[in-house]
Protein backbone atom coordinates (compact mmCIF):
# COMPACT_ATOMS: atom_id res chain seq x y z
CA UNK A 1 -24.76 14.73 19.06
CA UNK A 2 -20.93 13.78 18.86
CA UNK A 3 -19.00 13.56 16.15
CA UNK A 4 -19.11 10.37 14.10
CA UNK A 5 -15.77 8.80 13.93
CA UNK A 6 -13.99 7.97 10.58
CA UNK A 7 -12.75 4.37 10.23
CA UNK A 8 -9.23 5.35 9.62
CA UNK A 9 -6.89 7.19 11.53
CA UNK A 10 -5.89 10.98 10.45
CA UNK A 11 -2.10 9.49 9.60
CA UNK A 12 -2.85 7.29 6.75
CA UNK A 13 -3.11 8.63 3.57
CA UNK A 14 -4.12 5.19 1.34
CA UNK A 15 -4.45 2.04 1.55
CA UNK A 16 -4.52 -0.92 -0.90
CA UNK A 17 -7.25 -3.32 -0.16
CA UNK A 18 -7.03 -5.61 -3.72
CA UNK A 19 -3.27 -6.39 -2.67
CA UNK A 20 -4.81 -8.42 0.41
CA UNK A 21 -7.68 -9.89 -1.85
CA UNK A 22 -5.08 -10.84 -4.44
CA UNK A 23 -1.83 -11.43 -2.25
CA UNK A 24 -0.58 -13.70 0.77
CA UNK A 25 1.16 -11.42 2.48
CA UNK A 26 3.89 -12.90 4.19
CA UNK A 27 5.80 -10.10 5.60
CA UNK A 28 5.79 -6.11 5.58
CA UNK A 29 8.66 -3.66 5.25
CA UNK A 30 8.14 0.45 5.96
CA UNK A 31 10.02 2.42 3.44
CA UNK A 32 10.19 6.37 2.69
CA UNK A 33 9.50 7.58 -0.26
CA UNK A 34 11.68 10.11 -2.37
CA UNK A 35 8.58 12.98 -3.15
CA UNK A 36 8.82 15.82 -5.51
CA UNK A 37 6.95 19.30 -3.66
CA UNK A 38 3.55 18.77 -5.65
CA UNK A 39 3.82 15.28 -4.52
CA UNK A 40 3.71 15.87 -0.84
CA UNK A 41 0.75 18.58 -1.41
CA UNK A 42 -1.40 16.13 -3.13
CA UNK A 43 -0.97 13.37 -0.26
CA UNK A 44 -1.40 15.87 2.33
CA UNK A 45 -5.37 16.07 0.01
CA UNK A 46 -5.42 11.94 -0.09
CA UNK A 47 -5.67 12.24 -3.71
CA UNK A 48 -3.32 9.12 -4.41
CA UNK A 49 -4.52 5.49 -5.43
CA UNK A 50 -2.37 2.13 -4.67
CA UNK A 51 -4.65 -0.21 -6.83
CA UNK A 52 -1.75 -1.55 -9.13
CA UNK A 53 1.23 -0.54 -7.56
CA UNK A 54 4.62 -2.87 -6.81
CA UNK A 55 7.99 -2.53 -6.31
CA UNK A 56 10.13 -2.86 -8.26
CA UNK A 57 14.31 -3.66 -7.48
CA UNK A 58 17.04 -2.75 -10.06
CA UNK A 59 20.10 -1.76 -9.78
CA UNK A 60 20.51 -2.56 -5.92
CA UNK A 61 17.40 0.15 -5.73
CA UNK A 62 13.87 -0.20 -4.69
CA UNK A 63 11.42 1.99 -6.78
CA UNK A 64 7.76 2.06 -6.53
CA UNK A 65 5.90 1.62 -9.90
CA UNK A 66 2.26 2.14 -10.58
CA UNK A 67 1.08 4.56 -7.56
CA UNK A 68 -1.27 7.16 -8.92
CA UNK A 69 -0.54 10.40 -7.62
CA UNK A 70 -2.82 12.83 -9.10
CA UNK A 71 -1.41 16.72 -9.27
CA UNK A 72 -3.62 19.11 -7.54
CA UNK A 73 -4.93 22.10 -9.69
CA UNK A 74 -3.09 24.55 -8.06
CA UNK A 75 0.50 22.72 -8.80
CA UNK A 76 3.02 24.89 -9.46
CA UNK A 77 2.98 26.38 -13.86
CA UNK A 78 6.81 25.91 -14.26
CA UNK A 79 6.29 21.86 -13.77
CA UNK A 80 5.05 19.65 -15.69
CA UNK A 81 3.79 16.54 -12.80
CA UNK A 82 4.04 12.80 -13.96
CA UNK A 83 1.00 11.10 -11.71
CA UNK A 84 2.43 7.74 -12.30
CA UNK A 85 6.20 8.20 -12.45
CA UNK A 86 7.91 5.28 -10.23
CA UNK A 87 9.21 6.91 -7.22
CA UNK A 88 12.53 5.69 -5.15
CA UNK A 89 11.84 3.92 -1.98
CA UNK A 90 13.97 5.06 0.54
CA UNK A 91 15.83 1.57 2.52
CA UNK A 92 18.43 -0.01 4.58
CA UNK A 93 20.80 -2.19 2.25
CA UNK A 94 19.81 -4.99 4.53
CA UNK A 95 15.97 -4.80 3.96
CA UNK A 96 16.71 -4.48 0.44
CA UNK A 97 18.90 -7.66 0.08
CA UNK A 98 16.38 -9.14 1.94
CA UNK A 99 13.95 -8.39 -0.71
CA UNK A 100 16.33 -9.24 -3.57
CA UNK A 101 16.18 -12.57 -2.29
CA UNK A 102 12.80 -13.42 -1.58
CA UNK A 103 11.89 -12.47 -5.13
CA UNK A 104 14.57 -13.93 -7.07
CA UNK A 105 15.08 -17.43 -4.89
CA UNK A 106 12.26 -17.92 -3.76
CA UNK A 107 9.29 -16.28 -5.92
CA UNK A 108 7.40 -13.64 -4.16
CA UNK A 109 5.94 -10.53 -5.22
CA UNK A 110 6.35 -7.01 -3.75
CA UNK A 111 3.56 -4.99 -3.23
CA UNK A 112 2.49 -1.81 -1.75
CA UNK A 113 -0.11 -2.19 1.51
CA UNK A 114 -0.39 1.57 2.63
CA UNK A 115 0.58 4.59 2.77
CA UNK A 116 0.39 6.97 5.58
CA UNK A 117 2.28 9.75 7.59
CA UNK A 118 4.99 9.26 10.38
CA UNK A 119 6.75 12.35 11.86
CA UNK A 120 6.15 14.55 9.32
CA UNK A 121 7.33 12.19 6.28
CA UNK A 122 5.58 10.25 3.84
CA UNK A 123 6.05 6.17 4.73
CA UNK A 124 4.56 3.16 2.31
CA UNK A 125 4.40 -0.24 4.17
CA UNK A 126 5.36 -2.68 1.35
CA UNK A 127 4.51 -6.50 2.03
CA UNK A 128 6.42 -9.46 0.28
CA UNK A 129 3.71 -11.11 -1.05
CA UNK A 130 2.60 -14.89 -2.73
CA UNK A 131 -0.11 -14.38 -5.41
CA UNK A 132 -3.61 -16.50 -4.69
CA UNK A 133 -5.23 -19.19 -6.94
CA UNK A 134 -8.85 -18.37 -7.86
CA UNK A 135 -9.77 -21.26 -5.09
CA UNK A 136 -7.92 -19.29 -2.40
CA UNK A 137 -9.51 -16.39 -2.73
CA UNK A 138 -13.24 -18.39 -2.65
CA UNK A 139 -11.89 -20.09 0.32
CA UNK A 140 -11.30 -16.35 2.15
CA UNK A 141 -14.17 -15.07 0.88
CA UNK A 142 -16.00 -18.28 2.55
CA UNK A 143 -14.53 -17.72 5.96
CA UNK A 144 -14.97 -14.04 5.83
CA UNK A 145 -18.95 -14.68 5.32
CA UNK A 146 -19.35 -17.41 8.41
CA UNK A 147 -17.16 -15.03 10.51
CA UNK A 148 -19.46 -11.91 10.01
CA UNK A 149 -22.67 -15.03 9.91
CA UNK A 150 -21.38 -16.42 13.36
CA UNK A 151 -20.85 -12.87 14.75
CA UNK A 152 -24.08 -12.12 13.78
CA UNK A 153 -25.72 -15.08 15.76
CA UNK A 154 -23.77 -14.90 18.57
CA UNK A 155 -25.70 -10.91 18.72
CA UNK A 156 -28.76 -12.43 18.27
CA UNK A 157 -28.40 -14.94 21.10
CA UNK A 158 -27.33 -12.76 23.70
């Protein structure tokens, strides 16, 4: 027998399915991230969690608040890690001005999507996001059930 396959690919170290429950995402951004040693060590173990992180811009910065990034046991004794400290996201001043104006003209959100690995450095895809009404997220909920129903008869007809 072959090996099964996993459902993600070996570069991605999290991903944040509530923001795309919660969120319209209208566009996405990729953005390093500014890591401490222990840091890197626990992503390279996927022991990080996305659930209620944003960003967050001050200062003409972008810093990511929220991620949970939980120190391994063997983390070095002469530091003391901070799980949830908010971590500089590492942009062009262009995409950041961009950003600076979608959320203070026109009212979005911005949220993290995923995180993952690209040459050897740690990348989060951030998505500028437009928060859904109770209704809206029925209304996906309803088309994501008579895809998977329709999908399912089409199978059975053929």
């Amino acid at each position: 027998m072959g090996k099964k396959k996993s459902s993600t690919p070996d570069n991605i170290i999290a991903v944040n399915k509530k923001a795309r429950h919660d969120y319209f995402i209208e566009d996405t951004l990729e953005a390093g991230l500014a890591l401490q040693g222990w840091e890197v060590k626990s992503l390279r173990a996927k022991s990080v969690q996305l659930k209620e992180s944003y960003v967050l811009l001050k200062d003409g910065e972008a810093w990511l608040f929220g991620a949970h990034i939980s120190p391994l046991p063997t983390a070095s004794t002469h530091i003391d890690p901070d799980p949830t400290r908010s971590r500089k996201l590492l942009m062009h001043r262009r995409e950041i001005d961009r950003l600076i104006g979608a959320v203070e003209r026109k009212g979005y959100t911005i949220v993290a999507l995923k995180l993952y690995w690209k040459k050897g450095r740690a990348k989060v895809e951030v998505g500028i996001a437009k928060g859904k009404q109770l209704h809206d997220k029925r209304t996906t909920q309803k088309d994501r059930d008579w895809a998977r129903e329709k999908a399912r008869i089409l199978k059975h007809n053929n």
